[in-house]
N, C-alpha and C. Protein backbone atom coordinates (compact mmCIF):
# COMPACT_ATOMS: atom_id res chain seq x y z
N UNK A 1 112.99 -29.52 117.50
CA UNK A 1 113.87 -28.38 117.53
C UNK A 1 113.29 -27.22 116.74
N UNK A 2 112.71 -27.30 115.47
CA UNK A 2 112.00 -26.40 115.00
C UNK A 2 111.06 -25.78 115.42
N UNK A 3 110.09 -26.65 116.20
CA UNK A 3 108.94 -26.23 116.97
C UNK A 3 109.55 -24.89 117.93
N UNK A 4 110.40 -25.51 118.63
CA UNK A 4 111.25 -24.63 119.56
C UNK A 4 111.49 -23.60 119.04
N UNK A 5 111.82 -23.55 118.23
CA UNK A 5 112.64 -22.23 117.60
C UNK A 5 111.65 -21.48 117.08
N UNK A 6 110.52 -21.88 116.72
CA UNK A 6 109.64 -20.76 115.94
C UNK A 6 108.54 -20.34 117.23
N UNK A 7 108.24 -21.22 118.16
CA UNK A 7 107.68 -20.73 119.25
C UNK A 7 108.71 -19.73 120.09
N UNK A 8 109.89 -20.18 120.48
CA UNK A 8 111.27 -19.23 121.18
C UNK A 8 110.87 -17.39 120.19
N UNK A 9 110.75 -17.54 118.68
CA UNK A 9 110.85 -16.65 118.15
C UNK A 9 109.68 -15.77 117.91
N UNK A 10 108.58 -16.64 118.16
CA UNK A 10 106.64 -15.64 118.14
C UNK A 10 107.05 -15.02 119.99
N UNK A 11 107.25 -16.16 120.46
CA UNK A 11 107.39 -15.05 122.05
C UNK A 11 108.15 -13.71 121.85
N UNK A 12 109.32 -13.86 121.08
CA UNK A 12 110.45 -12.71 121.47
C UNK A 12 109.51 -11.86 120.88
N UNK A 13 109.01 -12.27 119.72
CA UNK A 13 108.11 -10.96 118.69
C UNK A 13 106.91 -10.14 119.57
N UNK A 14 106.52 -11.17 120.31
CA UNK A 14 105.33 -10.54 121.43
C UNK A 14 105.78 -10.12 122.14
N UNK A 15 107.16 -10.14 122.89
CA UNK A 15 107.46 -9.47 123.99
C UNK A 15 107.77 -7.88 123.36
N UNK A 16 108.12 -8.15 122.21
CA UNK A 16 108.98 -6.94 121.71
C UNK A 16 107.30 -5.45 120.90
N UNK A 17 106.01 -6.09 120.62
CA UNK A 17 105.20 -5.62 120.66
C UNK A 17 104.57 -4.25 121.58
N UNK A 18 104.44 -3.03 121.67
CA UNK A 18 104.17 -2.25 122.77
C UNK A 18 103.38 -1.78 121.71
N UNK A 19 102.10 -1.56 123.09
CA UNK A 19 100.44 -0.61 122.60
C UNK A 19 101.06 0.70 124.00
N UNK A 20 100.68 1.59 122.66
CA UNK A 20 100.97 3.07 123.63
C UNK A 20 99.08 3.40 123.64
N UNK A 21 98.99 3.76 125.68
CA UNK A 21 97.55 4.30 125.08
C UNK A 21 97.49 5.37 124.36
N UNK A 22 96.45 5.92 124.40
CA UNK A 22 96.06 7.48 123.51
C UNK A 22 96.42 8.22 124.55
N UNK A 23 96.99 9.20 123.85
CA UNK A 23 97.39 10.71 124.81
C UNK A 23 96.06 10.82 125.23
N UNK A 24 96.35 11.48 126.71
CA UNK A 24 94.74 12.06 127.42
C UNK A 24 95.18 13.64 126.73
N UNK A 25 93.26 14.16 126.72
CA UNK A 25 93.38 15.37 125.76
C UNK A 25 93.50 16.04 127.29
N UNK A 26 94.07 17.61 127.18
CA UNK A 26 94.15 18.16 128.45
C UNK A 26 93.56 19.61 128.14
N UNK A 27 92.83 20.45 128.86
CA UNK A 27 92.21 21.38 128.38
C UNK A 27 92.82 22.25 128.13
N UNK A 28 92.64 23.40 127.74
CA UNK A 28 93.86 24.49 127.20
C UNK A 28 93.74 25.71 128.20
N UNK A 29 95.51 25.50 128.30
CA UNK A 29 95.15 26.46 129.56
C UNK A 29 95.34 28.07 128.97
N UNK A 30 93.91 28.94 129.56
CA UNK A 30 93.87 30.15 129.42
C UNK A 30 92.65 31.09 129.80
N UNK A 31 93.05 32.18 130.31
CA UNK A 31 92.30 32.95 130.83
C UNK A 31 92.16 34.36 130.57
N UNK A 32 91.03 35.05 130.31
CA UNK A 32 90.94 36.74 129.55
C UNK A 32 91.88 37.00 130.59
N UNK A 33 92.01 38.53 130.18
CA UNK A 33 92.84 39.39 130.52
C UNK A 33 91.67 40.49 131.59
N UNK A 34 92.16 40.25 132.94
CA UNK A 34 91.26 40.70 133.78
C UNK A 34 90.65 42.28 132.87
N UNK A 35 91.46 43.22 133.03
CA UNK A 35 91.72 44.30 132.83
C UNK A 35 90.48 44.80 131.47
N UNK A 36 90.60 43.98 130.13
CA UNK A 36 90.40 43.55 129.31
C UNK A 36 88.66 43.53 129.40
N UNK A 37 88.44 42.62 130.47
CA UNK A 37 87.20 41.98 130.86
C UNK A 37 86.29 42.95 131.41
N UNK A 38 87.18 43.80 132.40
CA UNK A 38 86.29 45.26 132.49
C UNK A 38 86.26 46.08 132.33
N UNK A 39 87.01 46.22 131.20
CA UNK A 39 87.04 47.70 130.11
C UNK A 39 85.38 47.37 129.63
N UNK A 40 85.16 46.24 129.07
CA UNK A 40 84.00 45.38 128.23
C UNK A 40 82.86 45.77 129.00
N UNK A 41 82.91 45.13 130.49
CA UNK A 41 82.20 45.23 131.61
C UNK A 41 81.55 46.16 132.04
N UNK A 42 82.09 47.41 132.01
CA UNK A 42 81.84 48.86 131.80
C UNK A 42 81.52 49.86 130.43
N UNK A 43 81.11 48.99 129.01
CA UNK A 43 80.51 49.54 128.22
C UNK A 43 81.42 50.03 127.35
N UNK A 44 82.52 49.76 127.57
CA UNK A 44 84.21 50.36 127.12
C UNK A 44 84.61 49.38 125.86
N UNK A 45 85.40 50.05 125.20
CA UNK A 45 85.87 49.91 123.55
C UNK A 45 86.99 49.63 123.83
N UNK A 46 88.08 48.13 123.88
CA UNK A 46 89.45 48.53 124.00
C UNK A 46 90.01 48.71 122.64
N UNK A 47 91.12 49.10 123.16
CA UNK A 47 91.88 49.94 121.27
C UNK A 47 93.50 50.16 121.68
N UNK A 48 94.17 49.23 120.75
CA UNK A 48 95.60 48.94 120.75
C UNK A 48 96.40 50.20 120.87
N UNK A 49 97.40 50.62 121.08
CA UNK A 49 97.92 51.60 121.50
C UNK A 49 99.84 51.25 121.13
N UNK A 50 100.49 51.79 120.02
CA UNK A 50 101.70 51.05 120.10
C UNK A 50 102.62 52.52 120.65
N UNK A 51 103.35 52.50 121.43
CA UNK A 51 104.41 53.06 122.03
C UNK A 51 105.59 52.60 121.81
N UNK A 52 106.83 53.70 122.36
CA UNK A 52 108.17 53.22 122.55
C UNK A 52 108.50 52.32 122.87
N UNK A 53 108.10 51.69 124.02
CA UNK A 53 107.79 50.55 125.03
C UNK A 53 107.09 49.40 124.39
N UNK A 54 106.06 49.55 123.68
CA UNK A 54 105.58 48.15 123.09
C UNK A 54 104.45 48.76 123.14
N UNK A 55 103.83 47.66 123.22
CA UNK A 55 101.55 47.98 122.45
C UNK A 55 101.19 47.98 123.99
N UNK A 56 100.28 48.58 124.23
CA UNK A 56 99.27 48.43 125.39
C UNK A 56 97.57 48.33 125.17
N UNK A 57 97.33 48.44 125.67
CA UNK A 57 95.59 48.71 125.63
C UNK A 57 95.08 49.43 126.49
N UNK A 58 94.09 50.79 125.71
CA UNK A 58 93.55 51.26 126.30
C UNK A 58 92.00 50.99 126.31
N UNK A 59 91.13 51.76 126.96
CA UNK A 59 89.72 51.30 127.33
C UNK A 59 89.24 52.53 126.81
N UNK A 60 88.39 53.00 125.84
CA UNK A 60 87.60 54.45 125.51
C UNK A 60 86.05 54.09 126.27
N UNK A 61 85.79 54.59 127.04
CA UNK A 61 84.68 54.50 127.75
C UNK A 61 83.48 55.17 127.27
N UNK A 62 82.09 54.55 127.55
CA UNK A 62 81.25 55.51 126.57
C UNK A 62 80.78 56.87 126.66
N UNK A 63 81.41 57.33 128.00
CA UNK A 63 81.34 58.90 127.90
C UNK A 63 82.44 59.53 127.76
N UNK A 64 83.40 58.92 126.67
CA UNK A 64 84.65 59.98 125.55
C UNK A 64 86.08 59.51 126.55
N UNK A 65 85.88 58.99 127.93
CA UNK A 65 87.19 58.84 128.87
C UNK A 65 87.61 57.90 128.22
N UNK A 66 89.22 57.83 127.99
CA UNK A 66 89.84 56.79 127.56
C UNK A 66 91.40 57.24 128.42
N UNK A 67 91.23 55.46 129.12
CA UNK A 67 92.82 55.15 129.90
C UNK A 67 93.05 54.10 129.56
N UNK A 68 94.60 53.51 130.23
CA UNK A 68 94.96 52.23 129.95
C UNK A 68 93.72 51.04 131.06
N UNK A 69 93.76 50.23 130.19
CA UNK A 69 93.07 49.19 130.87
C UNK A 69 93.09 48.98 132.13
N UNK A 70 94.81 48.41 132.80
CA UNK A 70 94.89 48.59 133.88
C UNK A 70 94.96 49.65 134.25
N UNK A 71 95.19 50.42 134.26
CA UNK A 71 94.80 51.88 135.37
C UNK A 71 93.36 52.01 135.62
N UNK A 72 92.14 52.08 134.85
CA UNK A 72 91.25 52.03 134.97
C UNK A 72 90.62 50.78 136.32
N UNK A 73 91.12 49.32 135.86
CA UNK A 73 90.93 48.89 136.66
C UNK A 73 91.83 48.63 138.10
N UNK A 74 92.88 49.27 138.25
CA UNK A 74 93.45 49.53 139.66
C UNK A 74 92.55 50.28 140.16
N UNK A 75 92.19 51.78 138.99
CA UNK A 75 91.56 52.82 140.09
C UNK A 75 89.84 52.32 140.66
N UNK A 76 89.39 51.32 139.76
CA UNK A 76 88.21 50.70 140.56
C UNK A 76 88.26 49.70 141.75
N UNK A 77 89.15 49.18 141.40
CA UNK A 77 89.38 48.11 142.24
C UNK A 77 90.13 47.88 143.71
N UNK A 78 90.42 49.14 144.54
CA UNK A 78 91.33 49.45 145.32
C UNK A 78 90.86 49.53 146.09
C-alpha cells in the first residue's frame, strides 16, 4: 500500500511538471521613414520643425532649398 501511494504520488508530481520552450526571438519590426531616406539621398540635412500642429521635418538641401520632407518627395516622385 505504501509502495502505491508514493508511486500514485511521483506520477501526479510528473504529470503536474510543465517545460515551457524558449520564446522564439522575432525581429523588430521597422522601417526608415521613406521621405526621411531621400531628403539624405539627395545630399539634404533634415531639421525638426515644431508648429501649431505638432513637429514635422523638413529637408535643407545643399543648394539653400529647404521643404517638408514629404513634399519634396511627392514632388519627385509623381
Amino acid at each position: 500500500m505504501n509502495k502505491l501511494f508514493v508511486l500514485l504520488m511521483a506520477s501526479l508530481l510528473a504529470g503536474c511538471a510543465v517545460s515551457h520552450p524558449a520564446p522564439v526571438k522575432r525581429p523588430a519590426i521597422g522601417m526608415a521613414n521613406p521621405a526621411a531616406v531621400y531628403c539624405q539621398q539627395k545630399g539634404g540635412t533634415s531639421v525638426s520643425v515644431q508648429t501649431a500642429q505638432g513637429v514635422r521635418a523638413d529637408c535643407v538641401l545643399p543648394g539653400g532649398e529647404r521643404l517638408d520632407e514629404w513634399d519634396l518627395y511627392r514632388r519627385d516622385h509623381k
